[in-house]
PDB file of N, CA and C in Angstrom:
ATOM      1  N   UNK A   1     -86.097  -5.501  30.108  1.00  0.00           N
ATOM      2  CA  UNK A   1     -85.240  -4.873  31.099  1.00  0.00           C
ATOM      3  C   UNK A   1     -85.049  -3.409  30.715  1.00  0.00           C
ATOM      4  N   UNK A   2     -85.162  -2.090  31.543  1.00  0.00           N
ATOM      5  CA  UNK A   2     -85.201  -0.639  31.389  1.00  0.00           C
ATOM      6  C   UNK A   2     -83.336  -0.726  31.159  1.00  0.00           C
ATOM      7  N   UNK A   3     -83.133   0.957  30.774  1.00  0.00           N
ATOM      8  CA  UNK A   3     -81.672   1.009  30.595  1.00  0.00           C
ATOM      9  C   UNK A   3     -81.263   0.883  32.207  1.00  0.00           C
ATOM     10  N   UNK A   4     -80.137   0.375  32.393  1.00  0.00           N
ATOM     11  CA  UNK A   4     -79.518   0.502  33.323  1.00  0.00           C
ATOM     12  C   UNK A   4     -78.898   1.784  33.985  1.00  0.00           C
ATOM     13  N   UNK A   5     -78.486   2.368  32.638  1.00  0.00           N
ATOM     14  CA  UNK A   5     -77.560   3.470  32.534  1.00  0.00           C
ATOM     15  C   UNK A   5     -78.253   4.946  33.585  1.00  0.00           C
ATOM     16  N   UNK A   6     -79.423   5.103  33.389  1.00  0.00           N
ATOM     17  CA  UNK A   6     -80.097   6.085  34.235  1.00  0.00           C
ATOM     18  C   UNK A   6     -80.632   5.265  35.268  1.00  0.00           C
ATOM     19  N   UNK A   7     -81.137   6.297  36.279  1.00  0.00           N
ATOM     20  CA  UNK A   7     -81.594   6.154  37.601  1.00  0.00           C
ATOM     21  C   UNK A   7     -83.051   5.885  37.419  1.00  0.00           C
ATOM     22  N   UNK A   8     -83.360   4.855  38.752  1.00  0.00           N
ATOM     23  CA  UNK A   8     -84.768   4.391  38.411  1.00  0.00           C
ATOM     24  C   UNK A   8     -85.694   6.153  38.680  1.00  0.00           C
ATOM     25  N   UNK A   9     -87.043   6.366  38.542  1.00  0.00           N
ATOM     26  CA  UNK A   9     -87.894   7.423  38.061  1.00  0.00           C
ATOM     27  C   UNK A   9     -88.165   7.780  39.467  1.00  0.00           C
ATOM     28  N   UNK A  10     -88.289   9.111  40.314  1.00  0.00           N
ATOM     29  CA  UNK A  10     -88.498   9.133  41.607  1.00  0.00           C
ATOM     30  C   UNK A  10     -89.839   8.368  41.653  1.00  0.00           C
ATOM     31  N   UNK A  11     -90.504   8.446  43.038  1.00  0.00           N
ATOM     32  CA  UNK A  11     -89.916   8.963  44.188  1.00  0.00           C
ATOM     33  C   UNK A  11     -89.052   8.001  44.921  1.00  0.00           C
ATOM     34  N   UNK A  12     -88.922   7.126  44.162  1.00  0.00           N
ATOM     35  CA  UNK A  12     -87.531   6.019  44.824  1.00  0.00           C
ATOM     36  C   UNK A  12     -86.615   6.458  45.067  1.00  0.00           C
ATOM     37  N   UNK A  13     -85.864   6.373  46.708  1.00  0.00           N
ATOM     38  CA  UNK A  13     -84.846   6.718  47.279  1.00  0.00           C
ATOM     39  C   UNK A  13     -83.982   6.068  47.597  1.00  0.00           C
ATOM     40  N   UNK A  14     -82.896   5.345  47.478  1.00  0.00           N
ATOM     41  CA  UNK A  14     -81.804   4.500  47.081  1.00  0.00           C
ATOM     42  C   UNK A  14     -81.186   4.764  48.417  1.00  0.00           C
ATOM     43  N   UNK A  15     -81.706   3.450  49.203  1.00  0.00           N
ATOM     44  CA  UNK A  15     -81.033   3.242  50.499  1.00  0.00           C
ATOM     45  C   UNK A  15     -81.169   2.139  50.877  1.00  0.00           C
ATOM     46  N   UNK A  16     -80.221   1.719  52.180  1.00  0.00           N
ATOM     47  CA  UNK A  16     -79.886   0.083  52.416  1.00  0.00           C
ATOM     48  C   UNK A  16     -80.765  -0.742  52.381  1.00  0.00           C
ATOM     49  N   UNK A  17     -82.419   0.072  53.010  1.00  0.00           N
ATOM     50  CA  UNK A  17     -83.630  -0.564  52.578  1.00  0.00           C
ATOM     51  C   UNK A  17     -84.082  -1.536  51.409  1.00  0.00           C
ATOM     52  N   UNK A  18     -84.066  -0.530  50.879  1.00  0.00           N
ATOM     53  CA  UNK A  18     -84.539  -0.527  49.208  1.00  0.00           C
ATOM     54  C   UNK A  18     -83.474  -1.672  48.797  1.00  0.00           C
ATOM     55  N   UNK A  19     -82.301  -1.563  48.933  1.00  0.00           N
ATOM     56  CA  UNK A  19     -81.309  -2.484  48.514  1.00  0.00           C
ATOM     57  C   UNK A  19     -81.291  -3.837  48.848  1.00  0.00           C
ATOM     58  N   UNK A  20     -81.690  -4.433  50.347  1.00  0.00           N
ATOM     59  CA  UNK A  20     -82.198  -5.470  50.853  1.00  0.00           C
ATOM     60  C   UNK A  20     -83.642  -5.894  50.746  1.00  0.00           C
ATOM     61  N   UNK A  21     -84.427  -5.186  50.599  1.00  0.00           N
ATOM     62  CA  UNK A  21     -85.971  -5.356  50.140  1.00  0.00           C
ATOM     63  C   UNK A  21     -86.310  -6.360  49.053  1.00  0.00           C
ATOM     64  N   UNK A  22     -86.685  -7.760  49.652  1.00  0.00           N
ATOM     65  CA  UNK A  22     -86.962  -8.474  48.511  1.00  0.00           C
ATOM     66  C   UNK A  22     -88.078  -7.980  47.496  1.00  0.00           C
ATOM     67  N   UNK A  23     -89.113  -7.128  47.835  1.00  0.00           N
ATOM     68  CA  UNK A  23     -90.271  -6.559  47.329  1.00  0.00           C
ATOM     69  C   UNK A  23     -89.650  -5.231  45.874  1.00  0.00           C
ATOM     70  N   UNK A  24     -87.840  -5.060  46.212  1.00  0.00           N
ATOM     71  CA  UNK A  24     -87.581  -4.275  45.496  1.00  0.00           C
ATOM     72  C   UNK A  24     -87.461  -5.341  44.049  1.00  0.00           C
ATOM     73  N   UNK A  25     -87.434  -4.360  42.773  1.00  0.00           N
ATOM     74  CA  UNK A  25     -87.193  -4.738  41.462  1.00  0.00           C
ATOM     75  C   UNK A  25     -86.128  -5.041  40.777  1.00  0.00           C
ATOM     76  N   UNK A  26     -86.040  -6.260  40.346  1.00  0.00           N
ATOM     77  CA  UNK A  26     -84.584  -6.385  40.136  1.00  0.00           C
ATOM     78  C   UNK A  26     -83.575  -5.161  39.219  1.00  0.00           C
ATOM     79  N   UNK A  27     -84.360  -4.854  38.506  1.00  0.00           N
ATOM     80  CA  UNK A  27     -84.179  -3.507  37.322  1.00  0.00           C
ATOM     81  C   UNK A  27     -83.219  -2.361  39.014  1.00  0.00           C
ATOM     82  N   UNK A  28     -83.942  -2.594  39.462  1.00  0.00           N
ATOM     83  CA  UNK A  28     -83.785  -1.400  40.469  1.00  0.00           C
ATOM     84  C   UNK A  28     -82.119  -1.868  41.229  1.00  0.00           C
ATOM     85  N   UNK A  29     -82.226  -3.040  41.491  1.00  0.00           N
ATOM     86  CA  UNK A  29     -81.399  -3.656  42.296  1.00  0.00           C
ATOM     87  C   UNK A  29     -80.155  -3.757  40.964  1.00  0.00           C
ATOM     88  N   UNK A  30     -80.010  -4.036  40.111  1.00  0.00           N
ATOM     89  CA  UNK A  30     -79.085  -3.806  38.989  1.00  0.00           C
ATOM     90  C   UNK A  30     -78.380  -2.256  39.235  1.00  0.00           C
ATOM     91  N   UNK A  31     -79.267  -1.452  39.038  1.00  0.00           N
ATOM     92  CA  UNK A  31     -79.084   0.025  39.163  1.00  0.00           C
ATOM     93  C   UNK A  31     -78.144   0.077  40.510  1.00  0.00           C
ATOM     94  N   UNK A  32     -78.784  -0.099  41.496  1.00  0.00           N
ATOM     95  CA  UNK A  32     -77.786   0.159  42.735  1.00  0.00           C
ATOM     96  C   UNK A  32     -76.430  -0.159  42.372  1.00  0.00           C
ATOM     97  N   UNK A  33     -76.550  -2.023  42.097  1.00  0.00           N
ATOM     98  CA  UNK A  33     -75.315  -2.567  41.893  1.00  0.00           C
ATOM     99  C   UNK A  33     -73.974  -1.704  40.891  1.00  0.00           C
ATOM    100  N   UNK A  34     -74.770  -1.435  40.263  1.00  0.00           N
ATOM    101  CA  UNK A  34     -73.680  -1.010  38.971  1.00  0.00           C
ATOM    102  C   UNK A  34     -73.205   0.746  39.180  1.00  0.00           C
ATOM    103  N   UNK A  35     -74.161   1.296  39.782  1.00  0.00           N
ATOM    104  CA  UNK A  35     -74.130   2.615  40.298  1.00  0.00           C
ATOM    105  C   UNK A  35     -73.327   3.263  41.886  1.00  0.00           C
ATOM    106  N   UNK A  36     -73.942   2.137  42.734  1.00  0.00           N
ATOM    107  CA  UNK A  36     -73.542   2.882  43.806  1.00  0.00           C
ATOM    108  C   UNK A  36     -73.223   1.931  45.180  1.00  0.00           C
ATOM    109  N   UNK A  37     -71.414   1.467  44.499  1.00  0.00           N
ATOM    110  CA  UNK A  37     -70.938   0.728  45.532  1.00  0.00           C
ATOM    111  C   UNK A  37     -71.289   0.520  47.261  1.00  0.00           C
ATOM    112  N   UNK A  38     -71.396   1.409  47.771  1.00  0.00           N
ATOM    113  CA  UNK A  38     -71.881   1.739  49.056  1.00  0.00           C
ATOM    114  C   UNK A  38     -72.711   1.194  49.652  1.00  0.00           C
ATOM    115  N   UNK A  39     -73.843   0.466  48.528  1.00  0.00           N
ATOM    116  CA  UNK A  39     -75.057  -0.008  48.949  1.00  0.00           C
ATOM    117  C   UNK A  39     -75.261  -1.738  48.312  1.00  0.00           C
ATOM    118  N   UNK A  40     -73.714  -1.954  47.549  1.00  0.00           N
ATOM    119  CA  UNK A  40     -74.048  -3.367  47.462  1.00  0.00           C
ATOM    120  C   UNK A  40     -74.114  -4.377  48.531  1.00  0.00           C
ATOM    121  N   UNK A  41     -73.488  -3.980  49.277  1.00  0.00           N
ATOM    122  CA  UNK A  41     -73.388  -4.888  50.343  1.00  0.00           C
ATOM    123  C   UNK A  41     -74.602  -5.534  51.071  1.00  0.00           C
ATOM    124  N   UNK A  42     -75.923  -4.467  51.350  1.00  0.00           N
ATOM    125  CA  UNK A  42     -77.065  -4.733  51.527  1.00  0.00           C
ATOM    126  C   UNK A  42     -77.897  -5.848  50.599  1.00  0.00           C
ATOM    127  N   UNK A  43     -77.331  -5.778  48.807  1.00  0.00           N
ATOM    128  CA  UNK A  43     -78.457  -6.451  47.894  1.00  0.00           C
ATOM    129  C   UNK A  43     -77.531  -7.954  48.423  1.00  0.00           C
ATOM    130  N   UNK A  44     -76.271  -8.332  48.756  1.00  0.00           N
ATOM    131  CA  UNK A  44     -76.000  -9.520  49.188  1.00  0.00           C
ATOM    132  C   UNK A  44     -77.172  -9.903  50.153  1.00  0.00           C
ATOM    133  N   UNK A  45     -77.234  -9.278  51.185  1.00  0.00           N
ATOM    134  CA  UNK A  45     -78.880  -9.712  52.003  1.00  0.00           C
ATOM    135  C   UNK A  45     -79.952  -9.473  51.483  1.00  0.00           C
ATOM    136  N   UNK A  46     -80.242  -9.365  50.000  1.00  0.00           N
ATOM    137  CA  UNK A  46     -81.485  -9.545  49.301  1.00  0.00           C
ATOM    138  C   UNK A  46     -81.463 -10.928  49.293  1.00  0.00           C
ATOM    139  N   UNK A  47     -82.680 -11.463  49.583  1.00  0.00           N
ATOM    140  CA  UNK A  47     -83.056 -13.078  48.843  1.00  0.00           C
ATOM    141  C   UNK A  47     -83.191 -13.345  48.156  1.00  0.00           C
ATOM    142  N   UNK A  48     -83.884 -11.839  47.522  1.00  0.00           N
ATOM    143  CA  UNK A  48     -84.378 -12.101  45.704  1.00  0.00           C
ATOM    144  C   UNK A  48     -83.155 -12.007  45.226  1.00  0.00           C
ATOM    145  N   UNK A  49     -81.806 -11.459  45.429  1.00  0.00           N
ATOM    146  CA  UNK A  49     -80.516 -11.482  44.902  1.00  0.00           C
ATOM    147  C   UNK A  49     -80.090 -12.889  43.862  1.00  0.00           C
ATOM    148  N   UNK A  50     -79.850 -13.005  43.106  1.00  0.00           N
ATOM    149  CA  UNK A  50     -79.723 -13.877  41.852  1.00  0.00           C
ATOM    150  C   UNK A  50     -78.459 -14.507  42.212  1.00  0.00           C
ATOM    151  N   UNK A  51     -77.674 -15.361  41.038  1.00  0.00           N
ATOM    152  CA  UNK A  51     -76.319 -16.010  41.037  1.00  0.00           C
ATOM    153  C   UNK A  51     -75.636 -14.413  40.505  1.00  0.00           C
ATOM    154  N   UNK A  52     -76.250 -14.160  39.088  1.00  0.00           N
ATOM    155  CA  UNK A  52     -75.545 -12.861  38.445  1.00  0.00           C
ATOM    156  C   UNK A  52     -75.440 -12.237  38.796  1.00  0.00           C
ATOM    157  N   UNK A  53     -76.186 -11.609  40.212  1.00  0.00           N
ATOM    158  CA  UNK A  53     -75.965 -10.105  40.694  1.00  0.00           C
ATOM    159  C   UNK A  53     -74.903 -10.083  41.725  1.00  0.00           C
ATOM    160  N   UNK A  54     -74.937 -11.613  42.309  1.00  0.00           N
ATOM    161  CA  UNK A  54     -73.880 -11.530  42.850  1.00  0.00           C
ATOM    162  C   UNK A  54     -72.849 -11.870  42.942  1.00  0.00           C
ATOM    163  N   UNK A  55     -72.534 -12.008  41.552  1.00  0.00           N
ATOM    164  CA  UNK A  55     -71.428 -12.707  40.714  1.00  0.00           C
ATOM    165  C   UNK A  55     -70.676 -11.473  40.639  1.00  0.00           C
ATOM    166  N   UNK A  56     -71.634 -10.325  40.255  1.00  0.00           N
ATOM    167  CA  UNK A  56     -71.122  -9.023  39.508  1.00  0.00           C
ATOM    168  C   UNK A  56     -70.788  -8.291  40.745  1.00  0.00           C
ATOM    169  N   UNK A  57     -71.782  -8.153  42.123  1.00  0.00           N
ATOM    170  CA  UNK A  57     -70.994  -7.291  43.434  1.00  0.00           C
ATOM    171  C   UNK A  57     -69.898  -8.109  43.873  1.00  0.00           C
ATOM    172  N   UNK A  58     -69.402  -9.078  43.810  1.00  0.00           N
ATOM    173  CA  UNK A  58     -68.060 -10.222  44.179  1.00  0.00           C
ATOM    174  C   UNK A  58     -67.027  -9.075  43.352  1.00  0.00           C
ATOM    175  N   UNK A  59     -67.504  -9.577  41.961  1.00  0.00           N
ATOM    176  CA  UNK A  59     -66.070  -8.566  41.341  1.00  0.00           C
ATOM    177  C   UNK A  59     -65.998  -7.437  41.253  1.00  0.00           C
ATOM    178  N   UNK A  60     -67.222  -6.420  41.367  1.00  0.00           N
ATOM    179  CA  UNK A  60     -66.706  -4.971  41.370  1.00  0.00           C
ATOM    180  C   UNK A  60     -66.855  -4.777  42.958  1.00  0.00           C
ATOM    181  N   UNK A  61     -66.887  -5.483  43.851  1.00  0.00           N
ATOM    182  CA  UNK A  61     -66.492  -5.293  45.107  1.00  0.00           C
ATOM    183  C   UNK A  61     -67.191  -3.870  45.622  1.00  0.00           C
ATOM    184  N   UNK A  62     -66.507  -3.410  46.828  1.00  0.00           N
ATOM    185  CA  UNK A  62     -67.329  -2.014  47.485  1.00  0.00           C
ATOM    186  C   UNK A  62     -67.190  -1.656  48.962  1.00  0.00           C
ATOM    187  N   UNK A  63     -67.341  -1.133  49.842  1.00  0.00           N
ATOM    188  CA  UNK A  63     -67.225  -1.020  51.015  1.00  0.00           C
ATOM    189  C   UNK A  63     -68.509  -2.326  51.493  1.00  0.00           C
ATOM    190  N   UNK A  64     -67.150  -3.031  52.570  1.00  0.00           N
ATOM    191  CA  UNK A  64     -68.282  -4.135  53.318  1.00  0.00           C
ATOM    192  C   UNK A  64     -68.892  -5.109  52.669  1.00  0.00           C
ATOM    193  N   UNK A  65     -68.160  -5.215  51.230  1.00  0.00           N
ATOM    194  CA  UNK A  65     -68.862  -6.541  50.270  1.00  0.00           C
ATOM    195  C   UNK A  65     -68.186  -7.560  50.665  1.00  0.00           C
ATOM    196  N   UNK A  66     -66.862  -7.424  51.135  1.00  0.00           N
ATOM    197  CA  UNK A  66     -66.261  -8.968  51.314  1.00  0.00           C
ATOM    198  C   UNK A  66     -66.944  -9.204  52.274  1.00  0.00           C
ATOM    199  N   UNK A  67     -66.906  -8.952  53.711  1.00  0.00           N
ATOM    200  CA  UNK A  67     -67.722  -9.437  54.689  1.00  0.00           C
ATOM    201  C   UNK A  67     -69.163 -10.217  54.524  1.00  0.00           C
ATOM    202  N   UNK A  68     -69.749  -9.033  53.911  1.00  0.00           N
ATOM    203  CA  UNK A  68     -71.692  -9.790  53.701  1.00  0.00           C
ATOM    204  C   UNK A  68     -71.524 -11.145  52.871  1.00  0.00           C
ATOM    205  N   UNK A  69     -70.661 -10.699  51.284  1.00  0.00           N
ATOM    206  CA  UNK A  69     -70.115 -12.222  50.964  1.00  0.00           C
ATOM    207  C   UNK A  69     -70.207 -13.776  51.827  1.00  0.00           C
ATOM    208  N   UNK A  70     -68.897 -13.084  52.559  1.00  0.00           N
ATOM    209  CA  UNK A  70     -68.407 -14.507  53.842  1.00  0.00           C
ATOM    210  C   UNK A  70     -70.100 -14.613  54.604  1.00  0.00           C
ATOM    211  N   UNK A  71     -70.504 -14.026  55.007  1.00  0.00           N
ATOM    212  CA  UNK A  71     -71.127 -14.216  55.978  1.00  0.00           C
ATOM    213  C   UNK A  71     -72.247 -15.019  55.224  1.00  0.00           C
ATOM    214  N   UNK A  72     -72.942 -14.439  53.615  1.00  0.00           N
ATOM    215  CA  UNK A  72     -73.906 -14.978  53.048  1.00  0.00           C
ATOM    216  C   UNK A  72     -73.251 -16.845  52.835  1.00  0.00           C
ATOM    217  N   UNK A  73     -71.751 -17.112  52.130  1.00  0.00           N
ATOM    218  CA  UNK A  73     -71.743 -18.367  52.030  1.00  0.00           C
ATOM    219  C   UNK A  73     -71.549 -18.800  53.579  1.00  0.00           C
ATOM    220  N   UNK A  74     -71.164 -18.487  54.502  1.00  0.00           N
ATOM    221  CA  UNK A  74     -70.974 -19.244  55.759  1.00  0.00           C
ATOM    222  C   UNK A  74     -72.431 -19.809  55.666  1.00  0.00           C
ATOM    223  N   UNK A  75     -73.490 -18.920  55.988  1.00  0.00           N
ATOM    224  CA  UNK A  75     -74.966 -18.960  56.295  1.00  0.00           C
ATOM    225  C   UNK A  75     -75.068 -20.501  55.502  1.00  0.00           C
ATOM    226  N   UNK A  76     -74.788 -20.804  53.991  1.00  0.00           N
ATOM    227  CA  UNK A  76     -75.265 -21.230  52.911  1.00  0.00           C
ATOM    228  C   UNK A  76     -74.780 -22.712  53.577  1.00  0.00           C
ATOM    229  N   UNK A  77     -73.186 -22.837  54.169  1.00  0.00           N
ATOM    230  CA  UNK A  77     -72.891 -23.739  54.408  1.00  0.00           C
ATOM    231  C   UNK A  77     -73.980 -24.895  55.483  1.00  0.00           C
ATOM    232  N   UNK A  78     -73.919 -23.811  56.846  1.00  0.00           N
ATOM    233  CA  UNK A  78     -74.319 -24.363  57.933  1.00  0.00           C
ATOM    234  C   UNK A  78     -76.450 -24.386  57.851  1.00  0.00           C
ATOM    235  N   UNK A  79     -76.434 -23.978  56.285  1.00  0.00           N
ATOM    236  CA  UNK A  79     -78.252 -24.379  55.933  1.00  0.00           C
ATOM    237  C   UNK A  79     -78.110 -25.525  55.111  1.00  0.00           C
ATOM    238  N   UNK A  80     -76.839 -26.195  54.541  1.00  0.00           N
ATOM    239  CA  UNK A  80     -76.697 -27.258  53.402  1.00  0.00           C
ATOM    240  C   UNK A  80     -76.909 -28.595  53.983  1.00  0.00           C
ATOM    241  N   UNK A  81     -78.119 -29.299  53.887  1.00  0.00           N
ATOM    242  CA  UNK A  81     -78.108 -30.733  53.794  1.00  0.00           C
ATOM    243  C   UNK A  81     -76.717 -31.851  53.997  1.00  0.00           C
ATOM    244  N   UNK A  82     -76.436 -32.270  54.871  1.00  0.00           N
ATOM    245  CA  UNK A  82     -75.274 -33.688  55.270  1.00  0.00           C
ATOM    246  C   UNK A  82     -75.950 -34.650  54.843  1.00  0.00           C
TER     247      UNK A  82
END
């Protein structure tokens, strides 16, 4: 795993894209998370999104994280096996 602490190497441009992009890197998707609230809300609509990553946007929260949250477990509910 690269440091977290710096920004991934250009020409990567850190937008809602990139943030929802399952094709993006998790290294990369860490970075957003921990860097730049604004755009967690999008890695909740990543698929590749993990338990941990979104363990960690739950508690450091952000503009529009509670919502994508609700909306990701609603989704989870009404896809769950009866």
């Amino acid at each position: 795993m690269q440091d977290l602490t710096t920004p991934p190497a250009p020409p990567i441009i850190l937008t809602p894209q990139v943030a929802c992009s399952p094709d993006t890197d998790m290294d990369v998707l860490w970075h957003i998370a921990l860097h730049l609230p604004e755009l967690r809300k999008w890695i909740v609509a990543n698929p590749q999104a993990d338990a941990a990553i979104l363990e960690f946007i739950s508690q450091a929260g952000g503009p529009g994280v509670k919502p994508a949250l609700e909306v990701l477990l609603e989704s989870l509910e009404t896809e769950a096996p009866r």
